[in-house]
C-alpha atoms as a PDB file:
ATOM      1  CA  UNK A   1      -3.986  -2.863   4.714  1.00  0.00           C
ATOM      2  CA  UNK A   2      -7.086  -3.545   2.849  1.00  0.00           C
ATOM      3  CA  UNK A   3     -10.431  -3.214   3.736  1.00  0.00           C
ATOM      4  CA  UNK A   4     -11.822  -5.569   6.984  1.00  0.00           C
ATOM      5  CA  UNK A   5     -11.277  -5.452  10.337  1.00  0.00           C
ATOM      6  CA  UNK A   6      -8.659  -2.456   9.656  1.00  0.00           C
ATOM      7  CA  UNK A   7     -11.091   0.225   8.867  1.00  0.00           C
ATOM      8  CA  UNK A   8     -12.181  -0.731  13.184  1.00  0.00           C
ATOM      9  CA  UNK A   9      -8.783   0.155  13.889  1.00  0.00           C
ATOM     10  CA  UNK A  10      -8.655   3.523  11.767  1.00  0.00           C
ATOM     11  CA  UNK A  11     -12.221   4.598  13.027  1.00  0.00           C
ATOM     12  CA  UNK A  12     -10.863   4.201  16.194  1.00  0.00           C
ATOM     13  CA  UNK A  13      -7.805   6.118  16.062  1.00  0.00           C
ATOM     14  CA  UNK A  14      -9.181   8.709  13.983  1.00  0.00           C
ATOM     15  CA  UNK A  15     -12.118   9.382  16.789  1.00  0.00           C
ATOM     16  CA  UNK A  16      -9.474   9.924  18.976  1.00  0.00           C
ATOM     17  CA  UNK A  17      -8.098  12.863  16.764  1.00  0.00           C
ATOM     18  CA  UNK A  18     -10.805  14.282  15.146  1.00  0.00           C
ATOM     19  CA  UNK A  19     -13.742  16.741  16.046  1.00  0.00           C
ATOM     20  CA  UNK A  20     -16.755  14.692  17.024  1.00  0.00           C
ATOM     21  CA  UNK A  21     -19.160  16.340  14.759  1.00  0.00           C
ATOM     22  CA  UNK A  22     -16.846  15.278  11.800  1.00  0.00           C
ATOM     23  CA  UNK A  23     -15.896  11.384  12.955  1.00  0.00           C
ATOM     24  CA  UNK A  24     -20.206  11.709  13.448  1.00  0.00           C
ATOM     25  CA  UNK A  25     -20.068  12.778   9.663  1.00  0.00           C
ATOM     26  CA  UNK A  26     -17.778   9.892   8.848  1.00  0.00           C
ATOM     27  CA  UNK A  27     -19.494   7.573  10.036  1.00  0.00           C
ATOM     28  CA  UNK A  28     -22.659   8.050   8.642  1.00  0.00           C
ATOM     29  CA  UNK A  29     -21.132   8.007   4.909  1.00  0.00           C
ATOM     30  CA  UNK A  30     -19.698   4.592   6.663  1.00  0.00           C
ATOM     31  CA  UNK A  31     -23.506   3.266   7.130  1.00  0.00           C
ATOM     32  CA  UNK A  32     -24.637   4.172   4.277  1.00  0.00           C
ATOM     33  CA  UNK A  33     -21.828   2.747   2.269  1.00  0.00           C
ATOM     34  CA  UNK A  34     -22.445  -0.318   3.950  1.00  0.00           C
ATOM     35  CA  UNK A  35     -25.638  -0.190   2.287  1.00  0.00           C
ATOM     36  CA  UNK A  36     -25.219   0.774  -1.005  1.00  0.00           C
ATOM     37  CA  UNK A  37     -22.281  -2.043  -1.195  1.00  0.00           C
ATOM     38  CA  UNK A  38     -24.619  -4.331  -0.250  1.00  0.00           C
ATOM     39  CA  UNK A  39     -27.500  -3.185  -2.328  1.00  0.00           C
ATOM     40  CA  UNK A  40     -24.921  -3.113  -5.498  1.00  0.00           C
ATOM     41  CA  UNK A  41     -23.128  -6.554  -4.805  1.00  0.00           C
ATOM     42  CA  UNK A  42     -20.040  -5.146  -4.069  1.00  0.00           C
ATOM     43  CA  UNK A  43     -17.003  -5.567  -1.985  1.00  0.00           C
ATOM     44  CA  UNK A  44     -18.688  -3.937   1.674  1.00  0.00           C
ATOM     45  CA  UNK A  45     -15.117  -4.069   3.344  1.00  0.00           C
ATOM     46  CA  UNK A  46     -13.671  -2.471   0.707  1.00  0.00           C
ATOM     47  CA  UNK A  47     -16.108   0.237   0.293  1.00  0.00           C
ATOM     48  CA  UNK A  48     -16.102   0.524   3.740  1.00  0.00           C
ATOM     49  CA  UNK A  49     -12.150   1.147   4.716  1.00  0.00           C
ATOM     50  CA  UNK A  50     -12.179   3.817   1.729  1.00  0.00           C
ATOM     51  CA  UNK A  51     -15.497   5.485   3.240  1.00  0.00           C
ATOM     52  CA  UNK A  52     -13.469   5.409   7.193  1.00  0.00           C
ATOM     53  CA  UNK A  53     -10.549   6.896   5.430  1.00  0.00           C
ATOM     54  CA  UNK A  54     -12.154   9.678   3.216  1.00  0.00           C
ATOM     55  CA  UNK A  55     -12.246  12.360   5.490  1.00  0.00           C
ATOM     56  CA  UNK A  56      -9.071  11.815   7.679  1.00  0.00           C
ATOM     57  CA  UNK A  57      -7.317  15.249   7.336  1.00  0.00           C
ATOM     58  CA  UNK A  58     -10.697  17.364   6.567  1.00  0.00           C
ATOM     59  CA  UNK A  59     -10.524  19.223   9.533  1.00  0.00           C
ATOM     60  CA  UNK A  60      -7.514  20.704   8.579  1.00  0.00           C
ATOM     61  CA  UNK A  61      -7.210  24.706   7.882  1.00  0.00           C
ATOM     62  CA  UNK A  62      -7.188  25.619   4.013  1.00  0.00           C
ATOM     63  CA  UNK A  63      -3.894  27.523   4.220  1.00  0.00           C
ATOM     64  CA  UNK A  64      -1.975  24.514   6.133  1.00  0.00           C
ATOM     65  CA  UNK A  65      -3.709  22.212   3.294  1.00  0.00           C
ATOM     66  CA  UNK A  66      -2.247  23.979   0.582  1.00  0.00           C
ATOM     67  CA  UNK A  67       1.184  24.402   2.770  1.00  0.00           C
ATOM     68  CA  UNK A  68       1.169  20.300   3.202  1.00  0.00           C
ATOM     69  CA  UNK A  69       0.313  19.801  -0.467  1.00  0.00           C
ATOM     70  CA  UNK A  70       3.267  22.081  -1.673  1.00  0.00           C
ATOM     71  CA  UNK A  71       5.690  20.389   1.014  1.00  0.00           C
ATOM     72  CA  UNK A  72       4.209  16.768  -0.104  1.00  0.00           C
ATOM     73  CA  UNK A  73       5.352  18.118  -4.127  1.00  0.00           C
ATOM     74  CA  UNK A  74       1.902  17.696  -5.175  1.00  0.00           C
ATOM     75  CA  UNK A  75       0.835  19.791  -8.562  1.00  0.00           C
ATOM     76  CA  UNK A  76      -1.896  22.016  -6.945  1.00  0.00           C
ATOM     77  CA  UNK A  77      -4.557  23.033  -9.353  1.00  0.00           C
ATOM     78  CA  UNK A  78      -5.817  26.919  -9.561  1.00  0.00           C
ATOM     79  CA  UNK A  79      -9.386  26.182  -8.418  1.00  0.00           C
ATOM     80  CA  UNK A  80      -7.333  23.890  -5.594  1.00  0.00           C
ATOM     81  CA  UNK A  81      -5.440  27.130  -4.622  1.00  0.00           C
ATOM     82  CA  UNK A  82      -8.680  28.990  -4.691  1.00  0.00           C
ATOM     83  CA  UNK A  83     -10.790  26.399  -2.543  1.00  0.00           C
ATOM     84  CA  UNK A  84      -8.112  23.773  -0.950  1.00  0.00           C
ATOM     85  CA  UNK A  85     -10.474  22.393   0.637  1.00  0.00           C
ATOM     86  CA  UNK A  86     -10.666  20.525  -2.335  1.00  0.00           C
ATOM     87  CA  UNK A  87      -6.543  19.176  -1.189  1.00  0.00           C
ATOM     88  CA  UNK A  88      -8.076  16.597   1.760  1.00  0.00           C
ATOM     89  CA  UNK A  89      -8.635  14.021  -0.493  1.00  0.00           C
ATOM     90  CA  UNK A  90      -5.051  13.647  -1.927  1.00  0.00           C
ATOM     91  CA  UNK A  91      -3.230  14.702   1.734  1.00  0.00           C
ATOM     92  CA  UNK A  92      -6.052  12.252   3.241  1.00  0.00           C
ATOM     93  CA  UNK A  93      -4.967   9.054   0.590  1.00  0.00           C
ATOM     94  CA  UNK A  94      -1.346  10.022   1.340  1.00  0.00           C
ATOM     95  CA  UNK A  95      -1.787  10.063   5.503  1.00  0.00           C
ATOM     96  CA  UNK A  96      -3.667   6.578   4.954  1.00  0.00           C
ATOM     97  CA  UNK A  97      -0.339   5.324   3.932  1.00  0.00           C
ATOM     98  CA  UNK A  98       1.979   6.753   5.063  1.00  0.00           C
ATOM     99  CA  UNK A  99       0.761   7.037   8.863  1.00  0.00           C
ATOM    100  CA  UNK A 100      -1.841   3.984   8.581  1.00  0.00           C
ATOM    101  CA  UNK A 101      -0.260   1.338   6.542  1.00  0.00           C
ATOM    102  CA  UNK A 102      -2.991   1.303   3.836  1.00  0.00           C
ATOM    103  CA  UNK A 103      -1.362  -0.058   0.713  1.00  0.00           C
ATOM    104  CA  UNK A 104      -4.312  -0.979  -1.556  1.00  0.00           C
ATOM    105  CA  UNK A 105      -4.192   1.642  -4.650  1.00  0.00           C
ATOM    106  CA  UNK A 106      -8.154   1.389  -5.079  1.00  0.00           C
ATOM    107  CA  UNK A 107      -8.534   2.647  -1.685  1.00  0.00           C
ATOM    108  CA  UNK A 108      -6.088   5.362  -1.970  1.00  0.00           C
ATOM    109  CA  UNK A 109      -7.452   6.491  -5.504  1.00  0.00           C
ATOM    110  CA  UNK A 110     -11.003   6.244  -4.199  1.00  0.00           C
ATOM    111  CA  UNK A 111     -10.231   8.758  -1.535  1.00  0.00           C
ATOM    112  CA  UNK A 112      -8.014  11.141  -3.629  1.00  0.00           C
ATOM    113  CA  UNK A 113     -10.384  11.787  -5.958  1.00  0.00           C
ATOM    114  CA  UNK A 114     -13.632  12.184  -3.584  1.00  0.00           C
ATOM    115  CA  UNK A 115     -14.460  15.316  -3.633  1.00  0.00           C
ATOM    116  CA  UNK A 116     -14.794  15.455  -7.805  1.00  0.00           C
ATOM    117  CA  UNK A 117     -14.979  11.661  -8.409  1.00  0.00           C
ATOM    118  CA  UNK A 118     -13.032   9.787 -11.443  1.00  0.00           C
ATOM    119  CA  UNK A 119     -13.171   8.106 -14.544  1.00  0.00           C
ATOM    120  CA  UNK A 120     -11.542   5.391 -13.427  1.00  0.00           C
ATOM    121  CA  UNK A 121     -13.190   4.837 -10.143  1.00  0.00           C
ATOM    122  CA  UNK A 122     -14.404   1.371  -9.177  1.00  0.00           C
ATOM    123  CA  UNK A 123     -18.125   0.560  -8.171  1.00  0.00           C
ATOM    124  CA  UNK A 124     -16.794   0.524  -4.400  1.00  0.00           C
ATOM    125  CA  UNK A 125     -15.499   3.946  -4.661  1.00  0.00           C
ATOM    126  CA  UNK A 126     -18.617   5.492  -6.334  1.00  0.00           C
ATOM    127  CA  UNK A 127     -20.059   3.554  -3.463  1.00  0.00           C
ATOM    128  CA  UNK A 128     -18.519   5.795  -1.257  1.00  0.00           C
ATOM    129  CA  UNK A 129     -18.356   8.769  -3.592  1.00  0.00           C
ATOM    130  CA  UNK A 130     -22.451   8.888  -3.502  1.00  0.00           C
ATOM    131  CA  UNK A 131     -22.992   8.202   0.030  1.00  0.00           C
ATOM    132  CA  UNK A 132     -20.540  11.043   0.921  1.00  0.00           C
ATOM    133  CA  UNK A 133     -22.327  13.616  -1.048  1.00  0.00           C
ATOM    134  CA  UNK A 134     -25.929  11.972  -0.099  1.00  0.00           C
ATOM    135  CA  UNK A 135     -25.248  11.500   3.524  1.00  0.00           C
ATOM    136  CA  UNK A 136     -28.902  11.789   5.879  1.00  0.00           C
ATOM    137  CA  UNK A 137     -27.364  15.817   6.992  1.00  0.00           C
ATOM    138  CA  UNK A 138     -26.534  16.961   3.413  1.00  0.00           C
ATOM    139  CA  UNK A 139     -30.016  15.973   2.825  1.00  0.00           C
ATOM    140  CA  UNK A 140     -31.659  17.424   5.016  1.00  0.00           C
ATOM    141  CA  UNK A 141     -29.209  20.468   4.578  1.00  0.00           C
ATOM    142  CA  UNK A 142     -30.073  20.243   0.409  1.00  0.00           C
ATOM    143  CA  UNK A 143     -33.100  18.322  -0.155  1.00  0.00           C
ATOM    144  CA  UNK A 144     -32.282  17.812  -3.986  1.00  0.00           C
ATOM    145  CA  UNK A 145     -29.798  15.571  -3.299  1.00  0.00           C
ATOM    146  CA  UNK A 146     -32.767  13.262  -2.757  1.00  0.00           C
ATOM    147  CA  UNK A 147     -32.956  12.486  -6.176  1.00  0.00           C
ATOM    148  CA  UNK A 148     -29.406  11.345  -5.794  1.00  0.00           C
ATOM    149  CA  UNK A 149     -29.749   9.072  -3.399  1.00  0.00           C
ATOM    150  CA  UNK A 150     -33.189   7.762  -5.221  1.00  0.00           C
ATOM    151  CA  UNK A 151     -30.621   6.449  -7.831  1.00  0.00           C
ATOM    152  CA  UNK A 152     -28.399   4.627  -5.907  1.00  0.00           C
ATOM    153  CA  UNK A 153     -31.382   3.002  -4.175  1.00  0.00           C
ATOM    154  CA  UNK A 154     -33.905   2.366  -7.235  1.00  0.00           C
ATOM    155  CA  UNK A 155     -36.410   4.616  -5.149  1.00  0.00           C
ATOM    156  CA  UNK A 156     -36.619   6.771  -8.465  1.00  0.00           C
ATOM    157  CA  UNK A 157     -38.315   4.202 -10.803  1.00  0.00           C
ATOM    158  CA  UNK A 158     -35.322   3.098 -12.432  1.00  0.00           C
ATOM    159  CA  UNK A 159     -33.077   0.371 -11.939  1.00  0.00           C
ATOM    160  CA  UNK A 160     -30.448   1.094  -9.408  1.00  0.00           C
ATOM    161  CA  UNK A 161     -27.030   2.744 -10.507  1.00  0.00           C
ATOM    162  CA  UNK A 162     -24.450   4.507  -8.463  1.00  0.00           C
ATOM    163  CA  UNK A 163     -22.932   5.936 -11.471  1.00  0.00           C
ATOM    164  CA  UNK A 164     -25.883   7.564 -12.791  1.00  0.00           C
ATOM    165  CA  UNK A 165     -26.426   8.523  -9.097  1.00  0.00           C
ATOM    166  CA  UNK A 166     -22.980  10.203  -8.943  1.00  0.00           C
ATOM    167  CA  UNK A 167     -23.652  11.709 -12.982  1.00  0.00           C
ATOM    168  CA  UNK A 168     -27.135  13.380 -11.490  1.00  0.00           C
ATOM    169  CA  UNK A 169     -24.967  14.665  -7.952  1.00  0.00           C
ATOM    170  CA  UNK A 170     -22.314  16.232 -10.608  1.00  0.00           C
ATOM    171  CA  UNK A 171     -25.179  17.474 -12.595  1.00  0.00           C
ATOM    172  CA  UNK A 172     -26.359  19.231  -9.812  1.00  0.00           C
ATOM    173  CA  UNK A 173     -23.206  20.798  -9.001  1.00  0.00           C
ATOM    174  CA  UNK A 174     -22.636  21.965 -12.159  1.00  0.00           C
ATOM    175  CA  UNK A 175     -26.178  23.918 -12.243  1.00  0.00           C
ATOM    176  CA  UNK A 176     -25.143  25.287  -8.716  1.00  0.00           C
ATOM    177  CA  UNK A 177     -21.537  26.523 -10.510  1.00  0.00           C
ATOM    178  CA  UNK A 178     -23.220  28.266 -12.991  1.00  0.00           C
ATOM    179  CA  UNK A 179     -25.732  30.153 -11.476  1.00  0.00           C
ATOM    180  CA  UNK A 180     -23.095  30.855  -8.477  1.00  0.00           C
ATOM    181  CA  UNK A 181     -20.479  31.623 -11.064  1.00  0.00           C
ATOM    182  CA  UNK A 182     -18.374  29.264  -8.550  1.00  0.00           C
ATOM    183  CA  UNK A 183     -15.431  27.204 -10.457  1.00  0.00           C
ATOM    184  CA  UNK A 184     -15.803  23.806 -11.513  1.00  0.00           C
ATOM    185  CA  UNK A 185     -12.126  21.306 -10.731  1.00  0.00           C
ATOM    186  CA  UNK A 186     -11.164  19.903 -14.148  1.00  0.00           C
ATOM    187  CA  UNK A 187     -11.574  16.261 -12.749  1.00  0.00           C
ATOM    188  CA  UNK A 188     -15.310  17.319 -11.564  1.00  0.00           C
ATOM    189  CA  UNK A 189     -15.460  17.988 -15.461  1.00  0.00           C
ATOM    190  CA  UNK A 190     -13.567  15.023 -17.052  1.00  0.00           C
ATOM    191  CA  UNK A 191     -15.434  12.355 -14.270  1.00  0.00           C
ATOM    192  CA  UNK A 192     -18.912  14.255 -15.623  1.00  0.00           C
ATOM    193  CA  UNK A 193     -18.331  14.032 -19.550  1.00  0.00           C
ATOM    194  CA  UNK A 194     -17.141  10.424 -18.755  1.00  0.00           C
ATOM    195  CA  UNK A 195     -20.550   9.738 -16.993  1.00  0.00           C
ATOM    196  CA  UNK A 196     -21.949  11.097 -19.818  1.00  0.00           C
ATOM    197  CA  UNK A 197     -20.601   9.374 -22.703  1.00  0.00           C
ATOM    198  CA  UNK A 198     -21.031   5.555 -20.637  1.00  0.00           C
ATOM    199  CA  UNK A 199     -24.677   6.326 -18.960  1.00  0.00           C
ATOM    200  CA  UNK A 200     -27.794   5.443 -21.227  1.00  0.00           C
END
């Protein structure tokens, strides 16, 4: 399953089983995806089926997270044991396959490594990656995430670039680490210094 007229099919069975404030959430990274894919040039069903899919076990407690990872023989992470919250995103790209047929390893990655973003990621999945953390409620919720989405839109003066957009999101999340003395995931880290050393 690739992106198309599947991610119809997943929103639909995934509104059936999920809480209606978080299939609302969904689908507003959905819209917005939709726009920055278009904005960008990109691949809009493929950004698309990876922002349906992103959130599919999020509802889940933290301790049955961490139990699913552990049964699933996933290497969980200390900070992952600390906040598995962090877990939905790999036990969210597994469930896509395994219970939803979706077989394309971009889409998977993309929503594996959504919560801290990746090195590797494709411009669909920072796509994704940026409207998830820049969604209209987070930003209203945490105004300076404006100047994320600003980047992704060229509303900021600059020319538009999802990957400095995701670079000045992880930028802010580091600040908010440090002065919360909260911990940062290592892939948070790795996906930052990679932005970093390929942003001018």
């Amino acid at each position: 399953m690739t992106g198309g007229p599947e991610d119809v099919a997943l929103r639909r069975r995934m509104a059936a089983e999920l809480p209606d404030g978080l299939v609302a959430h969904i689908d507003r990274v959905v819209s917005l995806t939709d726009r920055l894919a278009t904005l960008h040039g990109l691949d809009v069903g493929l950004a698309r089926l990876m922002a349906q899919g992103h959130d599919l076990v999020r509802a889940i407690p933290p301790a049955e997270l961490v139990k699913r990872a552990v049964a699933q023989g996933l290497t969980v992470d200390p900070v992952e044991r600390d906040v598995p919250v962090i877990l939905h995103g790999p036990l969210g790209a597994l469930e896509l396959s395994e219970r939803f047929g979706v077989t394309d390893q971009r889409v998977l990655d993309a929503i594996w490594w959504h919560t801290t973003g990746h090195p590797e990621y494709g411009s669909e999945a920072w796509a994704m990656f940026v409207a998830d953390k820049v969604e209209p409620h987070k930003v209203e919720r945490w105004p300076a995430l404006q100047s994320v989405l600003d980047a992704a839109l060229d509303t900021d003066g600059q020319a538009a670039s999802l990957e400095r957009a995701a670079l000045l999101y992880l930028d802010l999340r580091q600040d908010e680490a440090v002065r919360d003395r909260l911990q940062v995931h290592p892939m948070a880290t790795l996906t930052r210094n990679y932005l970093l050393r390929h942003i001018r």
